[in-house]
Structures are given as structure tokens and as C-alpha cells.
Protein backbone atom coordinates (compact mmCIF):
# COMPACT_ATOMS: atom_id res chain seq x y z
CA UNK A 1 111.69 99.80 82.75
CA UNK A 2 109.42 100.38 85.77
CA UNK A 3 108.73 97.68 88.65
CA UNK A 4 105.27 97.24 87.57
CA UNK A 5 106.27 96.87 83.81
CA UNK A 6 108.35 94.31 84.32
CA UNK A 7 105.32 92.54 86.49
CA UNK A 8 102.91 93.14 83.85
CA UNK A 9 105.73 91.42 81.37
CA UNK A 10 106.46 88.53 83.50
CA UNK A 11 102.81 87.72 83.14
CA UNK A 12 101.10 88.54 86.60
CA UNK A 13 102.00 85.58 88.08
CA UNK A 14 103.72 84.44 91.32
CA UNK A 15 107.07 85.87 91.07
CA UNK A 16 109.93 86.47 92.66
CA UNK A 17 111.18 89.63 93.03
CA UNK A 18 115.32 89.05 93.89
CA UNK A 19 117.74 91.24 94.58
CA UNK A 20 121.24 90.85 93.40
CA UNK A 21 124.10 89.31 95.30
CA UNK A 22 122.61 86.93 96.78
CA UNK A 23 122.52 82.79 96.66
CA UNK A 24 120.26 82.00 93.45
CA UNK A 25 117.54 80.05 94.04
CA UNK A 26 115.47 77.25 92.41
CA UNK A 27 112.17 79.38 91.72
CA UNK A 28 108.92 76.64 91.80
CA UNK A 29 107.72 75.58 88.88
CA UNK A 30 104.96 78.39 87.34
CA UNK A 31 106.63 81.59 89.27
CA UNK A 32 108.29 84.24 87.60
CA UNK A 33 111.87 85.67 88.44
CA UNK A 34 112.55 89.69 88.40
CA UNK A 35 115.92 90.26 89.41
CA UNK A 36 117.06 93.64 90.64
CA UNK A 37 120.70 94.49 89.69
CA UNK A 38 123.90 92.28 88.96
CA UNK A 39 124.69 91.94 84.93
CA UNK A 40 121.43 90.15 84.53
CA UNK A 41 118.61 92.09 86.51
CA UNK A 42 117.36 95.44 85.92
CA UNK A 43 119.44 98.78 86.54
CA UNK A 44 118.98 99.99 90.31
CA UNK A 45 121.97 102.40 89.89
CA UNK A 46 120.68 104.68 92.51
CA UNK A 47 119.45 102.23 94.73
CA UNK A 48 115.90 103.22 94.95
CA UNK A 49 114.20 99.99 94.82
CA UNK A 50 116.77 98.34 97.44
CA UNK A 51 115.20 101.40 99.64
CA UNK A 52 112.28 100.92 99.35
CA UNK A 53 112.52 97.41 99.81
CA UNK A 54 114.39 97.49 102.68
CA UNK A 55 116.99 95.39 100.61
CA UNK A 56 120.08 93.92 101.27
CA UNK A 57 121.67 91.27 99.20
CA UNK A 58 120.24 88.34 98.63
CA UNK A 59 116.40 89.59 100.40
CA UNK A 60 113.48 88.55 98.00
CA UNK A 61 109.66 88.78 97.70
CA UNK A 62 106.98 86.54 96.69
CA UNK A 63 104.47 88.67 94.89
CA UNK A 64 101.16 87.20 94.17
CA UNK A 65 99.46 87.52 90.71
CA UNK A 66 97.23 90.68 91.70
CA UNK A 67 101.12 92.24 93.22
CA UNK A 68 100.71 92.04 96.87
CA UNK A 69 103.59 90.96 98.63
CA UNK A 70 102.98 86.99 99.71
CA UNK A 71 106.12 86.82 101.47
CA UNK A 72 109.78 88.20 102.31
CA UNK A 73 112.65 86.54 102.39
CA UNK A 74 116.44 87.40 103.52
CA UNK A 75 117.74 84.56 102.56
CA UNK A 76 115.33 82.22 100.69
CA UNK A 77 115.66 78.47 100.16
CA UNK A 78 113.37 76.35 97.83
CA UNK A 79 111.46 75.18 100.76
CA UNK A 80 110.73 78.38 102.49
CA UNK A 81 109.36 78.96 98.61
CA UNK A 82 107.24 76.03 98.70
CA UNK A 83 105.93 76.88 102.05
CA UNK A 84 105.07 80.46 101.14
CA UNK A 85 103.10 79.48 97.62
CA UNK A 86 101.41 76.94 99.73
CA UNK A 87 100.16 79.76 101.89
CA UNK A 88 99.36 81.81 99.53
CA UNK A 89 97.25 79.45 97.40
CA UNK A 90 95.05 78.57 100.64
CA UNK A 91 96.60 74.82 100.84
CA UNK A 92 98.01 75.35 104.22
């Protein structure tokens, strides 16, 4: 499955885009998870995507519901979630 297929099947939303190895985190109510690798997240065997994302483990991205990036993260935390949806909902 492609990036943008799993997008489309996560529903357009917010989502977070997460890369494997790193500290779960408490995704806000309403926004989407895509994991990259581990036994749970999709196959990056090659590591293309963490390339292209400039990915190490643990980064994520906030993608907004049209799939521009909102917001990077290296190490996310709830709150630096919460601040970023504000943001990028215009209540901030």
C-alpha cells in the first residue's frame, strides 16, 4: 500500500504519520494514526519513506485533511499535538 492510500483510507483527516521506534503517543481525539514500520505499521523495508522524511525513530507528522504537512515532530508529546491542531485549525 502507497502513502497516499493509506491517507485516503484513514479518511482524510488530521493524522499522524509515525514512524516506528519511537515513544507512542496519545493521538487527540478525531486524528488518524499511520504508522511506518515495527510489526504494526506498514512495510518500509527499504527505507524509502524514512528518506524522504528525513526520519529517524520516533519523528512524526501532523498532516492536515487536504495532506499538507501541519507539523513535524522528533519527539512528540500530547501537548506539542494539541498545540499543533490548534494551529492548524486557526484557534491560535
Amino acid at each position: 500500500m502507497f502513502l497516499t492510500d493509506a491517507f485516503v483510507k484513514a479518511g482524510k483527516r488530521f493524522t499522524l504519520l509515525a514512524f516506528a521506534n519511537g515513544a507512542a503517543v496519545d493521538a487527540p481525539d478525531g486524528v488518524g494514526v499511520i504508522r511506518i514500520g515495527g510489526s504494526d505499521g506498514l512495510s518500509d523495508p527499504e527505507g524509502l519513506a524514512a528518506t524522504r522524511y528525513d526520519a529517524e525513530p520516533g519523528t512524526a507528522y501532523l498532516l492536515r485533511p487536504d495532506g499538507y504537512v501541519a507539523a513535524r515532530f522528533r519527539y512528540p508529546t500530547r501537548s506539542a499535538l494539541d498545540a499543533a491542531l490548534a494551529r492548524a485549525c486557526g484557534m491560535n
